[in-house]
PDB file of N, CA and C in Angstrom:
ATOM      1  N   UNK A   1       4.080  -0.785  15.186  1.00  0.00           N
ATOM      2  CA  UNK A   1       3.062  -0.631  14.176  1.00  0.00           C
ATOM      3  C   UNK A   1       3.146  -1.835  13.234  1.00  0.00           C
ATOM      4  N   UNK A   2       2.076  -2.271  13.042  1.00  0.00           N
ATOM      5  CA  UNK A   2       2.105  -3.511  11.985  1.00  0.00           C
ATOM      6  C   UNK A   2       2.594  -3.071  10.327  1.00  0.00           C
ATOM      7  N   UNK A   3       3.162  -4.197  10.065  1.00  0.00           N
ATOM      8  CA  UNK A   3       3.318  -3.859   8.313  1.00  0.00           C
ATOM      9  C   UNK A   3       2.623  -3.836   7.790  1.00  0.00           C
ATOM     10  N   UNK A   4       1.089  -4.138   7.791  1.00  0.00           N
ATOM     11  CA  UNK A   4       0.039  -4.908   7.241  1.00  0.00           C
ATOM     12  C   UNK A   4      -0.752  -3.725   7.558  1.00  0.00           C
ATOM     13  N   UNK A   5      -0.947  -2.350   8.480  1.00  0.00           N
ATOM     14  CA  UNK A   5      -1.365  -1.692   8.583  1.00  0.00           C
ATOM     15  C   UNK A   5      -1.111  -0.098   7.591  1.00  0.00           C
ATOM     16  N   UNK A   6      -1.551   0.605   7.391  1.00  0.00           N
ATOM     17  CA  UNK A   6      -1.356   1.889   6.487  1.00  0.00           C
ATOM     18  C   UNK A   6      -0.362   2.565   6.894  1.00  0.00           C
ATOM     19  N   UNK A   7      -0.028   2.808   7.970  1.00  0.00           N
ATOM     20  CA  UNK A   7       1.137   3.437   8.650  1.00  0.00           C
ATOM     21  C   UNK A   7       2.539   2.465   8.490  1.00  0.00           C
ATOM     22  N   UNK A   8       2.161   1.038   8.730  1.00  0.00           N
ATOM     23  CA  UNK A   8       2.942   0.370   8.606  1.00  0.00           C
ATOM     24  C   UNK A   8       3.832   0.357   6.741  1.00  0.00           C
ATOM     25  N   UNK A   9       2.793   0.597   6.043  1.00  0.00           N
ATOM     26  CA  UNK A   9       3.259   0.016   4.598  1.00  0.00           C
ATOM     27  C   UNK A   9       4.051   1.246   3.918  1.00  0.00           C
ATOM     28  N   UNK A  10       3.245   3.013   4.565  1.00  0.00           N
ATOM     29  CA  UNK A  10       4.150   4.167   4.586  1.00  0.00           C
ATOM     30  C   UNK A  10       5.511   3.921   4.847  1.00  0.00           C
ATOM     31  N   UNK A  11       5.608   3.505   6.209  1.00  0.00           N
ATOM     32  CA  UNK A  11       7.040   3.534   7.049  1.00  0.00           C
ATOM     33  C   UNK A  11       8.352   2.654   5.848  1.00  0.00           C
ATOM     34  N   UNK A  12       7.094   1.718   5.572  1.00  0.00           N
ATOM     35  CA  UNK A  12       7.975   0.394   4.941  1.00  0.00           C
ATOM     36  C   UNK A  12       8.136   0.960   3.352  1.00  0.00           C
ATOM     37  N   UNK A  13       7.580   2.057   3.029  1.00  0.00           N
ATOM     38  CA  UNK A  13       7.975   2.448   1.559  1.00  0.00           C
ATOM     39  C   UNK A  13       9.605   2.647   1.381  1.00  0.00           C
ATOM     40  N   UNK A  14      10.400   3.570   1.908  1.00  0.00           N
ATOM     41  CA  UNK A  14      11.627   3.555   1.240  1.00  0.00           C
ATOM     42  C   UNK A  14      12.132   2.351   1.022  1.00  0.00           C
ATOM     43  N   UNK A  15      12.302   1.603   1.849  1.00  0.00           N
ATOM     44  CA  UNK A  15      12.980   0.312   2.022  1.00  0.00           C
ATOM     45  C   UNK A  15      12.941  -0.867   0.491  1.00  0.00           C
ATOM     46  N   UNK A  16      11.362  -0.610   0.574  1.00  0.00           N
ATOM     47  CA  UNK A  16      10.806  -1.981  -0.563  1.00  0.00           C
ATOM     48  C   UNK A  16      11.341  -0.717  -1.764  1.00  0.00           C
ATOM     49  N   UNK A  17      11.760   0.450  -1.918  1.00  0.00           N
ATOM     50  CA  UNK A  17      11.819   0.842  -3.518  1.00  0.00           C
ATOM     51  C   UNK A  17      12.855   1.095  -3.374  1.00  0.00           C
ATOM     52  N   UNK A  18      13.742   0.762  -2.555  1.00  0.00           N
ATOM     53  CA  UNK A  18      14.970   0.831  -2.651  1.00  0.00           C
ATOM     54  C   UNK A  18      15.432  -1.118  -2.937  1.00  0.00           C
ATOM     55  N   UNK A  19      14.904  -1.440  -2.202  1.00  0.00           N
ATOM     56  CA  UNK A  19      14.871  -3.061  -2.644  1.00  0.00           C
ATOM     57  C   UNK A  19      14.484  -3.387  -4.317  1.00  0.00           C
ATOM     58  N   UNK A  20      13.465  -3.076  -4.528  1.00  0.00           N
ATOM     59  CA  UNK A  20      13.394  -2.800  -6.003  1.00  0.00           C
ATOM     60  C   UNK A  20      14.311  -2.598  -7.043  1.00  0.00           C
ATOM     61  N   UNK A  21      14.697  -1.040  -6.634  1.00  0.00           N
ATOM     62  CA  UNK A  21      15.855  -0.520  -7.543  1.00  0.00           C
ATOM     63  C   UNK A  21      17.207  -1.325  -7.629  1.00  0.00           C
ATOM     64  N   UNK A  22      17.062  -1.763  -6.487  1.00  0.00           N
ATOM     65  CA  UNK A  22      18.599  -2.601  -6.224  1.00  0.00           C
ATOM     66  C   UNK A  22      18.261  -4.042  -7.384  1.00  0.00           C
ATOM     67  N   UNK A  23      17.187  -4.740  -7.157  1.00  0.00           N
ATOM     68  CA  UNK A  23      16.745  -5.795  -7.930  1.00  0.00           C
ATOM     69  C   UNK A  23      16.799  -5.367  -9.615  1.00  0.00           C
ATOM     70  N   UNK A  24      16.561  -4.119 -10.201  1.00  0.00           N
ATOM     71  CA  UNK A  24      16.322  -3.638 -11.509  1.00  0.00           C
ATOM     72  C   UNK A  24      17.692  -3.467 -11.701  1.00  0.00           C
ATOM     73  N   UNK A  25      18.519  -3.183 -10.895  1.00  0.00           N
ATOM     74  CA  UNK A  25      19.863  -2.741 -10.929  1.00  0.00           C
ATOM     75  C   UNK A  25      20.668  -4.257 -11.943  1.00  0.00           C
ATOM     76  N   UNK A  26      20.723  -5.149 -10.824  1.00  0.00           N
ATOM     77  CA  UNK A  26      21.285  -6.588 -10.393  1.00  0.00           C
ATOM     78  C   UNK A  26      20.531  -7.325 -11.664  1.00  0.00           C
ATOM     79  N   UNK A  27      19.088  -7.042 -12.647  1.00  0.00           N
ATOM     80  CA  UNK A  27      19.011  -7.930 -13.806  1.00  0.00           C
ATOM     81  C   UNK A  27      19.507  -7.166 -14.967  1.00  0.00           C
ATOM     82  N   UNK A  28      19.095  -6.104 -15.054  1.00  0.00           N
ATOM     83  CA  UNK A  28      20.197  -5.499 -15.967  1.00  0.00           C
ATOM     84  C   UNK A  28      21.475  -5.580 -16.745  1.00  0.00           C
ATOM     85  N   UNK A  29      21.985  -5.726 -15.227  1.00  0.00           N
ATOM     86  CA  UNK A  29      23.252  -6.322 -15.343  1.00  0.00           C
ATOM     87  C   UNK A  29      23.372  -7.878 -16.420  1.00  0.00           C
ATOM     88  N   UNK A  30      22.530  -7.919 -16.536  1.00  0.00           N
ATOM     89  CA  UNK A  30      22.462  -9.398 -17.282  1.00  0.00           C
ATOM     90  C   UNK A  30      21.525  -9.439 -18.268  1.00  0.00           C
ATOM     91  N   UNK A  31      21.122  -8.182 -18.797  1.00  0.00           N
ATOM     92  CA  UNK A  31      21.216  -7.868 -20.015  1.00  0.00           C
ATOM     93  C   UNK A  31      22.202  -7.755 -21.290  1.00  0.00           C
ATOM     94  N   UNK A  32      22.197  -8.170 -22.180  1.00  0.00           N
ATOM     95  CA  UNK A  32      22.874  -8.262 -23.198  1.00  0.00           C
ATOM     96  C   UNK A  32      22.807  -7.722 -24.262  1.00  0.00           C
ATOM     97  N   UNK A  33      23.177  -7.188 -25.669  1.00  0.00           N
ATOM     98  CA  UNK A  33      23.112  -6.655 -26.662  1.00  0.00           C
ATOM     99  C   UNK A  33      23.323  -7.887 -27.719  1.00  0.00           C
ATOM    100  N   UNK A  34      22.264  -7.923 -28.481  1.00  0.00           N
ATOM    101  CA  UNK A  34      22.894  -9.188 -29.430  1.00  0.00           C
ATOM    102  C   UNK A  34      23.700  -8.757 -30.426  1.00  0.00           C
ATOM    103  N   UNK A  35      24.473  -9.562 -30.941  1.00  0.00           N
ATOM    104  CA  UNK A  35      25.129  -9.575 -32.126  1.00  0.00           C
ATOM    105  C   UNK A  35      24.615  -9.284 -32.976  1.00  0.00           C
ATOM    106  N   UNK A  36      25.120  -8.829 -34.392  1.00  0.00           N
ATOM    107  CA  UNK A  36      24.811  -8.612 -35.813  1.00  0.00           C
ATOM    108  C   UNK A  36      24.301  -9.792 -36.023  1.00  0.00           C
ATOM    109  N   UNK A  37      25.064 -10.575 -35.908  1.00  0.00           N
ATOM    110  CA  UNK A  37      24.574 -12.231 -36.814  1.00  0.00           C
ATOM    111  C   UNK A  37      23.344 -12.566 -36.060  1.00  0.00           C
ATOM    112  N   UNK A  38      23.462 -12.209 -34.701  1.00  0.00           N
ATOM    113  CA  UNK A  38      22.125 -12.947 -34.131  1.00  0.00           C
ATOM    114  C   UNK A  38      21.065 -12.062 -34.748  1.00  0.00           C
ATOM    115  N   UNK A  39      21.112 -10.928 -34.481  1.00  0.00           N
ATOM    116  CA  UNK A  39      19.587 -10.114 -35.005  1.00  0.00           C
ATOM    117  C   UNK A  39      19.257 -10.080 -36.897  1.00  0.00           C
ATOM    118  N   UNK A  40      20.242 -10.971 -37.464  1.00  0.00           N
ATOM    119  CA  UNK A  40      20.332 -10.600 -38.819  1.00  0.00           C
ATOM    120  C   UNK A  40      19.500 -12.096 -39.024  1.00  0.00           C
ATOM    121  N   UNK A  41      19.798 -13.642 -38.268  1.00  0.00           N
ATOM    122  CA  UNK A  41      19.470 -14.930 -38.604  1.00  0.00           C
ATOM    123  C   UNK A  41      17.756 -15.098 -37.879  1.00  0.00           C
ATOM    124  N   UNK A  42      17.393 -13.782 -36.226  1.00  0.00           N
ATOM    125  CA  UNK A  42      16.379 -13.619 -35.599  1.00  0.00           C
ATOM    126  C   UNK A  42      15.650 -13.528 -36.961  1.00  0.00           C
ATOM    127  N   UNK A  43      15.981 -11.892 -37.385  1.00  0.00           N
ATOM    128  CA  UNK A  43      15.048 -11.318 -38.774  1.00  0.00           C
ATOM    129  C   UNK A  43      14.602 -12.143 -39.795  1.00  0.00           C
ATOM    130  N   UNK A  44      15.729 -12.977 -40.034  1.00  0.00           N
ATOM    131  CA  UNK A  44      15.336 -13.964 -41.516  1.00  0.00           C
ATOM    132  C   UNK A  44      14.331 -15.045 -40.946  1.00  0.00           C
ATOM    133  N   UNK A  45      14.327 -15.399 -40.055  1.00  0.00           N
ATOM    134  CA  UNK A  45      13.358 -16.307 -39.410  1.00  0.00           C
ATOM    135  C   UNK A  45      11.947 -15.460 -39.163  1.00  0.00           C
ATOM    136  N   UNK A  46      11.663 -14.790 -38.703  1.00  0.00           N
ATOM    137  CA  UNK A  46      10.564 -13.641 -38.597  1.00  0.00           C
ATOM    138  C   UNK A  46      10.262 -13.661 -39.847  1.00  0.00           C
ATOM    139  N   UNK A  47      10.835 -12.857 -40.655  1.00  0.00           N
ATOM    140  CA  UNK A  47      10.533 -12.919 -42.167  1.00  0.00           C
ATOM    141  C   UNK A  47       9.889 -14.085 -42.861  1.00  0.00           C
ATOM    142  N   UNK A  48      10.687 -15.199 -42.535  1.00  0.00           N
ATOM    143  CA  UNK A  48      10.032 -16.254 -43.231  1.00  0.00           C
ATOM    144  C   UNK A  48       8.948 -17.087 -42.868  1.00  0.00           C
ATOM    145  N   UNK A  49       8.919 -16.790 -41.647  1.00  0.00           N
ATOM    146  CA  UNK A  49       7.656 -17.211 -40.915  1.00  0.00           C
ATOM    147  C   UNK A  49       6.440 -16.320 -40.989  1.00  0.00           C
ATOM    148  N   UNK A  50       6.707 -15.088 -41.369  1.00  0.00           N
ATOM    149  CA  UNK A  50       5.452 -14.315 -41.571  1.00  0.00           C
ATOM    150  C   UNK A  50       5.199 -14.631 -43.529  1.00  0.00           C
ATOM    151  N   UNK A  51       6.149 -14.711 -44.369  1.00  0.00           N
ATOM    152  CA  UNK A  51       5.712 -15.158 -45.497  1.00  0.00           C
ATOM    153  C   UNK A  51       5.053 -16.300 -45.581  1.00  0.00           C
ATOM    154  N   UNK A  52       5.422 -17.460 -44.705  1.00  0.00           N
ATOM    155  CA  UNK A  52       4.528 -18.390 -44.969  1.00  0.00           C
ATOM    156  C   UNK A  52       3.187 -18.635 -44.354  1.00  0.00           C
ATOM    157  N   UNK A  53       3.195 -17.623 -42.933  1.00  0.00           N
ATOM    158  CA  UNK A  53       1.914 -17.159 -42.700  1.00  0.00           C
ATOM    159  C   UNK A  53       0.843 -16.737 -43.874  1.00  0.00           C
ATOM    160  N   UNK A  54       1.592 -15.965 -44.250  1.00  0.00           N
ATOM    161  CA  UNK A  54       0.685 -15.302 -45.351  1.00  0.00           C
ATOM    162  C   UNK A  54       0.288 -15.904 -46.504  1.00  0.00           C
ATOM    163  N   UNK A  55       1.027 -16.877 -46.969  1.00  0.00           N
ATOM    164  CA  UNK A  55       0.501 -17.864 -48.274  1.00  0.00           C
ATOM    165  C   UNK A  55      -0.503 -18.464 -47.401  1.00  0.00           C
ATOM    166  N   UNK A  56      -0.238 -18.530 -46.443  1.00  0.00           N
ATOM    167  CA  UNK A  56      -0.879 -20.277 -46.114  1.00  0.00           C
ATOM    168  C   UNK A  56      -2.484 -19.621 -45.259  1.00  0.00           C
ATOM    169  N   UNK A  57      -2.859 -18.287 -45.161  1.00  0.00           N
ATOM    170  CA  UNK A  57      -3.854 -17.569 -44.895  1.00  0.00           C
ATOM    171  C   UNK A  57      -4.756 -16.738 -46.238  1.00  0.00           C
ATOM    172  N   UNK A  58      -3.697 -16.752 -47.223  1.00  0.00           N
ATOM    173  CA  UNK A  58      -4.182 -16.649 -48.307  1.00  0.00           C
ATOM    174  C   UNK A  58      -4.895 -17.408 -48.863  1.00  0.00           C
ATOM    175  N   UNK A  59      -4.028 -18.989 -49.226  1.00  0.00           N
ATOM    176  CA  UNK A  59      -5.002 -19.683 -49.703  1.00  0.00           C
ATOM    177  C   UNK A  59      -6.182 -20.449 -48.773  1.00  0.00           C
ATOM    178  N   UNK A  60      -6.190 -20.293 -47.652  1.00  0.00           N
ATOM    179  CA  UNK A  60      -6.912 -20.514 -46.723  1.00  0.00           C
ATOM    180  C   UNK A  60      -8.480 -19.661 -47.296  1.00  0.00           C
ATOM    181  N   UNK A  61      -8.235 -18.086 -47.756  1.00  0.00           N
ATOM    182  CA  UNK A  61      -9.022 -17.519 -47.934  1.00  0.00           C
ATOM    183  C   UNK A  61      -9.988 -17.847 -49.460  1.00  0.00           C
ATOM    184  N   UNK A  62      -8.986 -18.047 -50.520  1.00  0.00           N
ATOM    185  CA  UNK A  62      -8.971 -17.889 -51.197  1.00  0.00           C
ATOM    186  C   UNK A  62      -9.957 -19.475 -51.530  1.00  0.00           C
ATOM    187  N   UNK A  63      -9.732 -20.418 -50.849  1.00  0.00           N
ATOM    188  CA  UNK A  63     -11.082 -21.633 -50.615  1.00  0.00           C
ATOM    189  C   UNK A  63     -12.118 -21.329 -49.798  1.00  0.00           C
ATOM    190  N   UNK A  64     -12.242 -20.635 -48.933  1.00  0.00           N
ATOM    191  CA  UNK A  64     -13.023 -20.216 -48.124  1.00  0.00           C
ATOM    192  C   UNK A  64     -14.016 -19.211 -49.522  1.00  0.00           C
ATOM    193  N   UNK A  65     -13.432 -18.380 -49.575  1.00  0.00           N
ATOM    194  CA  UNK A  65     -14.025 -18.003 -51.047  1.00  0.00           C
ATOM    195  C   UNK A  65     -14.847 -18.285 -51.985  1.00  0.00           C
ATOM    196  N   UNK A  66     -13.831 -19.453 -52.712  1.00  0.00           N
ATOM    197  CA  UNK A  66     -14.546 -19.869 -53.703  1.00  0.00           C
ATOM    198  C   UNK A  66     -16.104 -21.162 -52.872  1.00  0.00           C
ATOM    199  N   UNK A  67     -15.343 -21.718 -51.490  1.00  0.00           N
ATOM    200  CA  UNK A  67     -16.506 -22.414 -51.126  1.00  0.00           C
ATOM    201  C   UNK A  67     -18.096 -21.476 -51.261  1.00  0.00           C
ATOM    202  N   UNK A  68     -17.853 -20.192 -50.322  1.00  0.00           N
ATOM    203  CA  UNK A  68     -18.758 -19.307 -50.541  1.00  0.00           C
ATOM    204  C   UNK A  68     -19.681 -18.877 -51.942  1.00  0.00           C
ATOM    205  N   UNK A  69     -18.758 -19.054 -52.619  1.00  0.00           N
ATOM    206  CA  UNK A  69     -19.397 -18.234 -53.553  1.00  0.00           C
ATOM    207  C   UNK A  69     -20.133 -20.111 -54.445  1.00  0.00           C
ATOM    208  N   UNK A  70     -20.226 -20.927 -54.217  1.00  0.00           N
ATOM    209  CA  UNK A  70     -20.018 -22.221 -54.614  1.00  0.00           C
ATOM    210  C   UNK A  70     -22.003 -22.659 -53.975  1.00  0.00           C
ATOM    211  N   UNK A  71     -21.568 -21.638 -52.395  1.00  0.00           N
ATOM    212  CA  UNK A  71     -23.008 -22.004 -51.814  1.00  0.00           C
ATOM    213  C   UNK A  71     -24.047 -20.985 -52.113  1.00  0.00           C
ATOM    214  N   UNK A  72     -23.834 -19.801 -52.856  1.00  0.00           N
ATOM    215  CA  UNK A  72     -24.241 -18.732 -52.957  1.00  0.00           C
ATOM    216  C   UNK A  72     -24.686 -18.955 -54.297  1.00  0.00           C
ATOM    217  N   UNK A  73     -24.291 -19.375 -55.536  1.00  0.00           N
ATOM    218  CA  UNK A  73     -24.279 -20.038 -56.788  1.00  0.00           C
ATOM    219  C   UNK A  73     -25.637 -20.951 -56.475  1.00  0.00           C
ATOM    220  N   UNK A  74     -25.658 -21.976 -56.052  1.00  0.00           N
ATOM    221  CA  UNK A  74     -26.510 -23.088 -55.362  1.00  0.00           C
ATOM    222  C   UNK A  74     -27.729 -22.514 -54.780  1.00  0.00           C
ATOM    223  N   UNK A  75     -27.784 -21.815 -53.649  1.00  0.00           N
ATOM    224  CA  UNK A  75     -29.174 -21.309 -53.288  1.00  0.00           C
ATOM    225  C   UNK A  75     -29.820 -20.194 -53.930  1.00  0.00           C
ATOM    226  N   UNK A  76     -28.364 -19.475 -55.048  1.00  0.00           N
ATOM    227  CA  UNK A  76     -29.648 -18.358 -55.672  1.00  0.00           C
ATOM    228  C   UNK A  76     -30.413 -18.896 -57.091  1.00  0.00           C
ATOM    229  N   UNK A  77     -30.170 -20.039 -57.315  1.00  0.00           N
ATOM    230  CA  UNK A  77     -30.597 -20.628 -58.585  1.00  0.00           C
ATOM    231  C   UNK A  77     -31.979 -21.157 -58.571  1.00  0.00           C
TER     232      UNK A  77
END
């Protein structure tokens, strides 16, 4: 029976999810738990990169804004 056929890919099921499991097994294994220090220096970086996101989208807005209101001033006059 071909592999490539429906009967074929049935037959061939245990095999490939057992191949699988064995593969999920084997990276796992090489999973790691980070350290305190690492997830404490990760966080402060996250942190500070989302604060300066946020100034720097703020005042982004905050000209965007005043441009608006600058062209809005102008054509209702």
């Amino acid at each position: 029976m071909d592999e490539n056929s429906v009967g074929g890919q049935i037959k061939s099921w245990p095999d490939r999810t057992r191949s699988f499991y064995t593969d999920v097994r084997t990276e796992m294994k090489k999973v790691s738990t980070p350290s305190l220090k690492e997830v404490q220096a990760t966080t402060a970086v996250v942190l500070i990169t989302v604060a300066l996101f946020g100034v720097y989208f703020w005042l982004v807005d905050l000209g965007l804004a005043w441009g608006v209101q600058r062209l809005m001033d102008y054509f209702t006059k």
